[in-house]
Protein backbone atom coordinates (compact mmCIF):
# COMPACT_ATOMS: atom_id res chain seq x y z
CA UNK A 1 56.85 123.17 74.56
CA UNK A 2 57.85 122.92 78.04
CA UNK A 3 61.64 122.67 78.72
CA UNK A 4 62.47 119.64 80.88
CA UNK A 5 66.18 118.17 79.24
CA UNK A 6 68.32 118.91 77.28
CA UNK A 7 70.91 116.91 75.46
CA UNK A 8 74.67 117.88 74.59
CA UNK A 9 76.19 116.04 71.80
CA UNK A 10 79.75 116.05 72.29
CA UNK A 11 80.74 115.31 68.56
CA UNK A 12 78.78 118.70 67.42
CA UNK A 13 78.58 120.63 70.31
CA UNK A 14 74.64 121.26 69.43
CA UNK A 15 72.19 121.05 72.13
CA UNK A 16 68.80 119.50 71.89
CA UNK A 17 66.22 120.71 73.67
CA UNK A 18 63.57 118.03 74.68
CA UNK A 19 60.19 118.12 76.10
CA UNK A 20 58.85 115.16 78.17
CA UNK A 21 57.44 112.78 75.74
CA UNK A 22 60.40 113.15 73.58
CA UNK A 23 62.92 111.38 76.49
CA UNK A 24 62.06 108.14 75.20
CA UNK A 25 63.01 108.29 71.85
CA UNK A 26 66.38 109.16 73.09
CA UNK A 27 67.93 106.48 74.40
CA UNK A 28 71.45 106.58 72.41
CA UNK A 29 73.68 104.00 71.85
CA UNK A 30 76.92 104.70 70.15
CA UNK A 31 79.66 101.91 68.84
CA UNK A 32 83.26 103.85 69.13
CA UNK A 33 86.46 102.07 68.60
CA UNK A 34 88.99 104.64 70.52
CA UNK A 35 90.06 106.87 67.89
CA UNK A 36 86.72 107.01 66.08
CA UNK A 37 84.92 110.09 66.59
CA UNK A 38 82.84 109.53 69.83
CA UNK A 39 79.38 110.67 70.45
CA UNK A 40 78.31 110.65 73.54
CA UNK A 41 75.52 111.83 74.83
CA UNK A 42 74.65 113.44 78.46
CA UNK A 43 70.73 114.55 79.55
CA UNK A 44 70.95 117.22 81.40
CA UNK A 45 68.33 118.25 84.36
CA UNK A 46 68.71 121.12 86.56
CA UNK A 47 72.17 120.84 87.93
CA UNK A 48 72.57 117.52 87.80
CA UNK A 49 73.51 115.01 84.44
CA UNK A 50 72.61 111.48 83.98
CA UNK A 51 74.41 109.51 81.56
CA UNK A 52 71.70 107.79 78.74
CA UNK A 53 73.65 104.72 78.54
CA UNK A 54 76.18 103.03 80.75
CA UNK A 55 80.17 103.63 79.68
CA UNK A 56 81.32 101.01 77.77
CA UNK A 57 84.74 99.68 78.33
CA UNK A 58 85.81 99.49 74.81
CA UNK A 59 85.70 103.46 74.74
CA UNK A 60 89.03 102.93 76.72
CA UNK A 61 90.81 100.42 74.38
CA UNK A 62 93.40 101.63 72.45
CA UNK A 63 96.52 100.06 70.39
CA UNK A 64 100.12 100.95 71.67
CA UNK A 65 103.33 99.65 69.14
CA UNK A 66 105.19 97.68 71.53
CA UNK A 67 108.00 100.00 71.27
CA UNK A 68 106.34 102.46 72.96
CA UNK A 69 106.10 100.67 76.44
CA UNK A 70 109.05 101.79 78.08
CA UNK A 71 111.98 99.14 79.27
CA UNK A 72 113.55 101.30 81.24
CA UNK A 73 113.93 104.52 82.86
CA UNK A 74 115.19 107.57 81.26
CA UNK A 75 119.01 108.78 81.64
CA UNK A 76 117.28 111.25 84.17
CA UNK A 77 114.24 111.18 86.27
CA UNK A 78 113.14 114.63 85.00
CA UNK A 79 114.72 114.53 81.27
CA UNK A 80 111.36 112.42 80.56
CA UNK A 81 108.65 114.14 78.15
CA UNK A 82 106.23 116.58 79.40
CA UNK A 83 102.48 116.49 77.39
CA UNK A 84 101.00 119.49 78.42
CA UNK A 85 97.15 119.76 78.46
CA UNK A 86 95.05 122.91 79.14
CA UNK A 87 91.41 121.71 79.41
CA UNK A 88 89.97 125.94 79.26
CA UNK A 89 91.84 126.19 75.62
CA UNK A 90 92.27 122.57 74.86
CA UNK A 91 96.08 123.51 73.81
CA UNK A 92 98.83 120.81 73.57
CA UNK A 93 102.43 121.70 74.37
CA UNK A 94 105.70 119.33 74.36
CA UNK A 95 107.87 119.56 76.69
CA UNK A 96 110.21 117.96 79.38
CA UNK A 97 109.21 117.35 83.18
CA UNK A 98 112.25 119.46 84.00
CA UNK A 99 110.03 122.65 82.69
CA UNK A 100 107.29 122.15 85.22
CA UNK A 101 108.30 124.96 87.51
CA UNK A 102 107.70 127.16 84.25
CA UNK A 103 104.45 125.67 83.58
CA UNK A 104 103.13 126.01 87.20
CA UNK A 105 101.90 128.89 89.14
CA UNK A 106 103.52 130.00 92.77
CA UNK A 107 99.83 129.74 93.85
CA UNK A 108 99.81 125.76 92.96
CA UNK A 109 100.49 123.22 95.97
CA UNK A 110 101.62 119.73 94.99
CA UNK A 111 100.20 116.72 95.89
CA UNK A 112 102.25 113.70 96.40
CA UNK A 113 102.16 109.99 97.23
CA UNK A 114 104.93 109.10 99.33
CA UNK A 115 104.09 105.53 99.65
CA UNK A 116 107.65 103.28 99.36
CA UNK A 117 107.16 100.06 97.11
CA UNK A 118 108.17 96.73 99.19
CA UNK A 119 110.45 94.20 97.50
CA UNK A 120 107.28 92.32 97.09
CA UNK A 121 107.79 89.18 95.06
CA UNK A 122 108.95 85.94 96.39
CA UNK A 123 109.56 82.48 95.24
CA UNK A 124 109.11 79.26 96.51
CA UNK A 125 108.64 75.36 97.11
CA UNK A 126 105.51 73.63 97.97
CA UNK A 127 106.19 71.13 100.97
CA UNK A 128 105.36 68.04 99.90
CA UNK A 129 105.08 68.34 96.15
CA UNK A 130 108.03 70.36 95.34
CA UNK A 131 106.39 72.49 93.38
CA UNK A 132 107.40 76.17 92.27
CA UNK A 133 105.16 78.80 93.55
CA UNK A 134 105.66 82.94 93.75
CA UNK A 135 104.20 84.28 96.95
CA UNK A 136 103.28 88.35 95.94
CA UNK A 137 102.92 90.11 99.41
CA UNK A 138 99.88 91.70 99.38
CA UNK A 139 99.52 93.15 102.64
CA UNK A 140 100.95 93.31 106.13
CA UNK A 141 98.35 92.09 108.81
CA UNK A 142 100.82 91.82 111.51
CA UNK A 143 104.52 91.05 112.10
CA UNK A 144 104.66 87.82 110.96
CA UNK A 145 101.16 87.55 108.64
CA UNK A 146 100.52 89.01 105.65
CA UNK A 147 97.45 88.57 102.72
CA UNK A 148 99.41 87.62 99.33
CA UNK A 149 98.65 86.36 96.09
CA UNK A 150 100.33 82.68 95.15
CA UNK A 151 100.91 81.71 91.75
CA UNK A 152 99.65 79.35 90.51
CA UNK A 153 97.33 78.79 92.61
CA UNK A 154 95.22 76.16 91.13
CA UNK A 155 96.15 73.16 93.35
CA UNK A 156 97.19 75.46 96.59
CA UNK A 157 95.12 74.93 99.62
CA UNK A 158 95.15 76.23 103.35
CA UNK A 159 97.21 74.72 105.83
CA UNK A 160 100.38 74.32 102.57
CA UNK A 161 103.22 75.41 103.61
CA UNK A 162 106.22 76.92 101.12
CA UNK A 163 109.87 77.05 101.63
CA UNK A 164 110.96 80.47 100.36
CA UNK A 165 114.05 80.95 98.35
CA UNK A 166 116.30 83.15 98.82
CA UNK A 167 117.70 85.31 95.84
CA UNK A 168 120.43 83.18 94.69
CA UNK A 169 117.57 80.65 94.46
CA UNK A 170 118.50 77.93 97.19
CA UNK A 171 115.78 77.40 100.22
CA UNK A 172 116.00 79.72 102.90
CA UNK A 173 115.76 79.22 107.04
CA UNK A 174 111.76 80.84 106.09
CA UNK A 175 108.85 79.11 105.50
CA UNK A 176 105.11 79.99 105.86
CA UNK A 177 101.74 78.52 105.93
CA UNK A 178 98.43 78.87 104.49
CA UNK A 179 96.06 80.02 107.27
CA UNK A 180 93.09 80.96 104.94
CA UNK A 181 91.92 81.17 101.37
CA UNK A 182 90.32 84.31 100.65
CA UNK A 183 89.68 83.68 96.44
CA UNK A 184 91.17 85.08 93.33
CA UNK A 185 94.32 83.06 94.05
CA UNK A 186 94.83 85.45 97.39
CA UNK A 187 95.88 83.59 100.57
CA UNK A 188 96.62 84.61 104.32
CA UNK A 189 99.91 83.64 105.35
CA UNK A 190 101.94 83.23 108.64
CA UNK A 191 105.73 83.07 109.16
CA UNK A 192 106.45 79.21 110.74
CA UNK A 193 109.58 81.05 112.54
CA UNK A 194 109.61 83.55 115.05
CA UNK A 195 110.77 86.65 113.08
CA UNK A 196 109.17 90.12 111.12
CA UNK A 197 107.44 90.13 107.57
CA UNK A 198 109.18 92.87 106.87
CA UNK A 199 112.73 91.42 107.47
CA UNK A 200 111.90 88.68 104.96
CA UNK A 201 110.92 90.80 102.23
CA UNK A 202 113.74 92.69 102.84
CA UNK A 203 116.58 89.58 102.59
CA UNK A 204 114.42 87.44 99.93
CA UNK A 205 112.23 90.05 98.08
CA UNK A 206 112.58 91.36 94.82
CA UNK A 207 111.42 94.66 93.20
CA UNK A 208 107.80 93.92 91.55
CA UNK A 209 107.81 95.59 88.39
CA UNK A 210 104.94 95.13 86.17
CA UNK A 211 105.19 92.24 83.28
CA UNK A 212 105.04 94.78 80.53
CA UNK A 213 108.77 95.45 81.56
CA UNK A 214 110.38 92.33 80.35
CA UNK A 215 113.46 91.47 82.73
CA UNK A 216 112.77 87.42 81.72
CA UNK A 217 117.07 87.22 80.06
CA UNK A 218 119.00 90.64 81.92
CA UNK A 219 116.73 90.00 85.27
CA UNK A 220 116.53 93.32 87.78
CA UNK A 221 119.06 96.17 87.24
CA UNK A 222 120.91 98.19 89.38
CA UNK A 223 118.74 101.06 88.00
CA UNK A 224 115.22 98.90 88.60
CA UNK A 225 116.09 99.11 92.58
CA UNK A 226 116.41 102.54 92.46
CA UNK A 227 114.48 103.89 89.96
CA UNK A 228 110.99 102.34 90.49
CA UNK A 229 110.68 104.29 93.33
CA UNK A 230 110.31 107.96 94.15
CA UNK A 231 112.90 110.05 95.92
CA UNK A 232 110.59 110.72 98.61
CA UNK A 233 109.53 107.64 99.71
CA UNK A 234 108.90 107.14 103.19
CA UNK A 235 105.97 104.55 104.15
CA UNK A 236 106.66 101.24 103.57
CA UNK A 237 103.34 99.11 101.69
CA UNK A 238 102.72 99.43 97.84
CA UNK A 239 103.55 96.74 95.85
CA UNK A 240 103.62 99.00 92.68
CA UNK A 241 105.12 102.55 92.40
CA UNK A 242 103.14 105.78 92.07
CA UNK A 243 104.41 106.57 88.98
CA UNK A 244 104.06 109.94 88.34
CA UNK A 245 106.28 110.84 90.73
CA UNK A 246 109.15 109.05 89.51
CA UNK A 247 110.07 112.09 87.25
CA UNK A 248 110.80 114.21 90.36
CA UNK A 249 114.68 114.80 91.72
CA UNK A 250 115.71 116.81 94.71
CA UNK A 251 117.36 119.36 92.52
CA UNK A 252 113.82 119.65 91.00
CA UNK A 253 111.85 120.07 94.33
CA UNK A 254 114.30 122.96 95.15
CA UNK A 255 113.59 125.00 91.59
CA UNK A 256 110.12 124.47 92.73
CA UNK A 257 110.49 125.78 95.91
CA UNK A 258 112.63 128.80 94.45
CA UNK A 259 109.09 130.00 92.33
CA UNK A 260 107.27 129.48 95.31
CA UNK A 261 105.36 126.24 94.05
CA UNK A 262 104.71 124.49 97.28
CA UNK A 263 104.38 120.80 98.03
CA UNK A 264 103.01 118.50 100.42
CA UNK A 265 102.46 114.63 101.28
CA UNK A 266 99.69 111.75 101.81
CA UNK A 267 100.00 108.05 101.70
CA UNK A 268 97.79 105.16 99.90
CA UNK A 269 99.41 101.90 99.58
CA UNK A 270 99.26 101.34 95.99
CA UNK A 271 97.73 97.42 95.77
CA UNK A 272 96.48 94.52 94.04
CA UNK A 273 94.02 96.62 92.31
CA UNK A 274 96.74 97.88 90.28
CA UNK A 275 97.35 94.57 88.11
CA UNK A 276 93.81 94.00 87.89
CA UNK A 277 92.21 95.22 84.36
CA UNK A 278 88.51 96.12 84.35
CA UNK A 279 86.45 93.53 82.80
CA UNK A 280 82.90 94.66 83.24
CA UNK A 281 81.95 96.01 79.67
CA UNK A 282 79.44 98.64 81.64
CA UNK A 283 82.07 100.01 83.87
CA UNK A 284 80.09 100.99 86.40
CA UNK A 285 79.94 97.88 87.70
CA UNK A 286 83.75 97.03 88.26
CA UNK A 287 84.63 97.47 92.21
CA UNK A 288 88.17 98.63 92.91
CA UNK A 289 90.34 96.29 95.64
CA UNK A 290 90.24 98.22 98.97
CA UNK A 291 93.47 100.29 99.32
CA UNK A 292 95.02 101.65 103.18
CA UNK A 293 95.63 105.83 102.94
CA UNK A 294 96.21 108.51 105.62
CA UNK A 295 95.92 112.00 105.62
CA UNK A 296 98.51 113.86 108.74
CA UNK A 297 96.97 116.59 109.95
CA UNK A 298 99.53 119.09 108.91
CA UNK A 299 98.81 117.93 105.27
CA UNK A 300 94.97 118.33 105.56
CA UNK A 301 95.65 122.07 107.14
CA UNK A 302 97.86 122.62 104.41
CA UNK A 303 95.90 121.79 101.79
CA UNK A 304 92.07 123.57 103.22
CA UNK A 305 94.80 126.67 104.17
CA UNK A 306 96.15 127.07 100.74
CA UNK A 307 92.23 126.34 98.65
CA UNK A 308 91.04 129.25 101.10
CA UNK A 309 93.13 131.57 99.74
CA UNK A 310 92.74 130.38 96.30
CA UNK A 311 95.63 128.46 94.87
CA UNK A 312 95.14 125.48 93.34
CA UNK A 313 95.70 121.79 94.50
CA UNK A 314 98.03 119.27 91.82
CA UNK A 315 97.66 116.34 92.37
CA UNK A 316 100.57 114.19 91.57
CA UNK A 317 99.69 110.87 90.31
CA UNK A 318 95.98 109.17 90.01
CA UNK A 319 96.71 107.73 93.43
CA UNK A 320 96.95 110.97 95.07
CA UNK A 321 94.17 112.20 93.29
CA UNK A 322 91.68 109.29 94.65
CA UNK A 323 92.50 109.86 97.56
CA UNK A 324 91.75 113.57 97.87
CA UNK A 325 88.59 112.73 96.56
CA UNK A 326 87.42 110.40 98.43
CA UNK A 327 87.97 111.89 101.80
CA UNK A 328 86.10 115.20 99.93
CA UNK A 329 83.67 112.68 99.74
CA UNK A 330 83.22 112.53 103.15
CA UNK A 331 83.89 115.89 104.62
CA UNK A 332 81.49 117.81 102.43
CA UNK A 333 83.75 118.82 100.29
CA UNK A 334 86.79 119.59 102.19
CA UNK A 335 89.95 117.33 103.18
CA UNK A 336 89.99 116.31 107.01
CA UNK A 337 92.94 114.03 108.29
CA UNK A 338 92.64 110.38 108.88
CA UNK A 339 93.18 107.06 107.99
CA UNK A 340 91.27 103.92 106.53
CA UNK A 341 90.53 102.09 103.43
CA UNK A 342 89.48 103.36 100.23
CA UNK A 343 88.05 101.83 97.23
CA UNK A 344 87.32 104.83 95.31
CA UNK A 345 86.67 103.83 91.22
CA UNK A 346 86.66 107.37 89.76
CA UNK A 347 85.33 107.30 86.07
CA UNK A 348 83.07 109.68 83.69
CA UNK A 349 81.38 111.67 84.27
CA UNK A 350 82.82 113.01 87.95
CA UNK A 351 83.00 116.45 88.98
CA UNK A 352 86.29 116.96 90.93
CA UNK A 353 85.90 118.49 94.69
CA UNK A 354 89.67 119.31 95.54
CA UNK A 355 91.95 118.47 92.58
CA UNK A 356 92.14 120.92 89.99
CA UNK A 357 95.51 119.59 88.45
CA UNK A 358 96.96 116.27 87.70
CA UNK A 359 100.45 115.24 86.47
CA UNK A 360 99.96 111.84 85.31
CA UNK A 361 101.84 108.44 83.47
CA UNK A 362 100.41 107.17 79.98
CA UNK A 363 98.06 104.35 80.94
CA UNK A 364 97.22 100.55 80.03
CA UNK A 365 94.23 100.27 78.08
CA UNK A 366 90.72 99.90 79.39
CA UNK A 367 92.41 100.67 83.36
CA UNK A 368 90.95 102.37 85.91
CA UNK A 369 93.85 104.66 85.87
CA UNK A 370 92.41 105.66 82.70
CA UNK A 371 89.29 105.94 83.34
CA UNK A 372 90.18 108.54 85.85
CA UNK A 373 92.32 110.73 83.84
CA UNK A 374 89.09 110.84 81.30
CA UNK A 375 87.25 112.13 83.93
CA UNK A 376 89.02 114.50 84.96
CA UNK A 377 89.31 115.60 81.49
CA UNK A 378 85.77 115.92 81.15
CA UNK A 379 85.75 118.11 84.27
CA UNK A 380 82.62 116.73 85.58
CA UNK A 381 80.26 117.95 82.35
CA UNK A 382 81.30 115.37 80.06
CA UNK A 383 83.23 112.15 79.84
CA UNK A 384 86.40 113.32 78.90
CA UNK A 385 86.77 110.77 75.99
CA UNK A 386 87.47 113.08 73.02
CA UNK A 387 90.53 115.00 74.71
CA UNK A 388 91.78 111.88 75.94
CA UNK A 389 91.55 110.21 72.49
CA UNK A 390 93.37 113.13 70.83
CA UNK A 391 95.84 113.35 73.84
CA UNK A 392 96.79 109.27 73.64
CA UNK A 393 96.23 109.47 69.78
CA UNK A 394 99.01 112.40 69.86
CA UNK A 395 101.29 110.78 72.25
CA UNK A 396 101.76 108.01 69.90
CA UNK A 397 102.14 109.83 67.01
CA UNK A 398 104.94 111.76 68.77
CA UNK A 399 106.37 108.57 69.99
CA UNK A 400 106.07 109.04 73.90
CA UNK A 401 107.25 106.47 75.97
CA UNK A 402 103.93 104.63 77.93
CA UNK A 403 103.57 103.36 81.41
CA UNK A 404 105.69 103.30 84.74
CA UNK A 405 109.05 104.34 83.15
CA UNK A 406 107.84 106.26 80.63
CA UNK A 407 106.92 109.68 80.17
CA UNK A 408 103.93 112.41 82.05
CA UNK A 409 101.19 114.35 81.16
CA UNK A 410 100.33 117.74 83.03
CA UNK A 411 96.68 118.36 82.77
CA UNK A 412 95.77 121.79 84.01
């Protein structure tokens, strides 16, 4: 029998070896809820694999107690929990984010978003109607005009304008009308007075945390403006926080530096994409929501200068991480400096090109962010799915706190 596939059951580990006429008979669909045992299977030619079936989105669902989602950040960025992942052994550790210069080797370069979330949520009155609206900047697309979503949005039409409020919920001296209706409830929008988009957010903006953290009686904190952002932001234009690197503190960056652990920076605007589940039940056909990075030059050198000699690249956060891969994408294989628009959807199976690390958040069920980390579980050979069932299934069990203030896994 001539050799011509072969197919790896991930449940068993056993390999099948199939001839030509026997590909047919092989077309496997597997039913999993998420922490049922998962067989998935990948057909194997030459060097390269093609999934047998399409990756269902209910492989990512999952049930979280309520509890679990974190309200609010812990006493101290790096006290959080630590989940500790090697993919060669498949061990588990505990421990806290404090510990990562320990778990880390001087020949590891860090990653890191340094994108700075905009007070992006505004409220406001309809002219004419009266009606309450919330205008969510989107994105900057000059001075005065931005793209942002208005809720609701059901009876909002270009050419409305809205009176924005300002915090203590009277009408401000700012209004702004509809230019254009681009769908999904997202509008342009142009200031009606001669000022800077930026300068608005600023004095009527508030921090847009995600509605799993319920502020609806004790409304923003002290700790909410400060803490849902990273201690090394710099470039204004993500409506939502990189959250993996909320654990880090200054004091922490300098015990890195002390072990020789370097670090280094990129930006990618975190955006709408963000609040937007997948609903395609073959996830291959979601499409991510566009998203601005850039690469400096000095962090592209950095980062070809230190794989050269061997180290290996962390990346810090799934939004670091897509965008490392897509400019390897691009460049062969390597990371060049630029800037432009991504709308990388990572998911299994995907064979990494630069990142070979990732400290991550817990994630929302069936997300793209998800999706990502079970990739790059799989390491490009498989989908990942098992280790990430046993790694969410564990978290639970050991009571981790989930999503942006809650606690980190380090995948190595």
């Amino acid at each position: 029998m001539r050799e011509v596939g072969v197919i790896n059951n991930l449940l068993t580990g056993r390999k099948h070896i199939l001839c030509k006429n026997q590909l047919n008979h092989h077309r496997l669909w597997h039913k999993t809820t998420f922490f049922q045992p998962l067989a998935l299977f990948v057909l194997t030619f030459s060097s390269k694999k093609l999934s047998l079936r399409p990756v269902l989105l209910s492989e990512f669902d999952y049930h979280l107690p309520p509890h679990l989602i974190a309200q609010a950040p812990p006493q101290a960025r790096d006290a959080s929990r630590l989940l500790v992942f090697n993919r060669s052994t498949q061990q588990i550790q505990h421990k806290r984010f404090s510990d990562l210069p320990s778990l880390l080797s001087p020949k590891d370069l860090l990653v890191l978003n340094d994108s700075r979330v905009v007070p992006a949520r505004l409220q406001g009155i309809k002219e004419g109607s009266g009606g309450r609206v919330e205008v969510f900047f989107l994105q900057a697309l000059s001075e005065t005009s931005m793209t942002a979503l208005v809720c609701p949005a059901k009876r909002f039409r270009s050419g409305a304008t809205v009176t924005l409020l300002g915090k203590d919920g009277n009408p401000s001296g700012w209004q702004c009308r509809a230019l254009e209706e681009l769908g999904e409830g997202r509008f342009v929008l142009q200031l009606k007075q001669e000022g800077q988009i930026d300068s608005v957010l600023d004095e009527l903006g508030s921090v847009p945390l995600p509605p799993y953290i319920d502020r609806s009686e004790s409304g923003l904190s002290k700790d909410d403006l400060e803490r849902y952002q990273t201690v090394y932001a710099r470039a204004r234009g993500s409506v939502a926080a990189p959250t993996a690197g909320l654990h880090f503190t200054d004091d922490l960056f300098s015990k890195l530096d002390q072990v020789g652990i370097q670090k280094t920076f990129l930006t990618l605007h975190v955006g709408l994409g963000t609040f937007s589940p997948v609903k395609a039940d073959h996830i291959e056909t979601h499409r991510m929501h566009a998203e601005h990075f850039q690469i400096s030059n000095k962090t592209a050198s950095r980062i070809e200068a230190h794989r050269n000699q061997g180290g290996r690249v962390i990346s810090v956060g799934t939004t670091a991480t897509r965008v490392l891969e897509a400019v390897a994408q691009q460049n062969q294989g390597t990371v060049q400096a630029g800037r432009g628009e991504t709308d990388i959807f990572i998911y299994p199976p995907y064979k990494f090109q630069i990142c070979q690390g990732l400290i991550t958040n817990f994630h929302l069920p069936k997300s793209s962010l998800l999706m990502l980390v079970s990739a790059f579980l799989g390491q490009g050979e498989t989908s990942g799915l098992p280790h990430l069932h046993k790694l969410y299934r564990t978290a639970i069990e050991e009571a981790y706190r989930f999503y942006s203030y809650g606690d980190a896994m380090l995948i190595l």
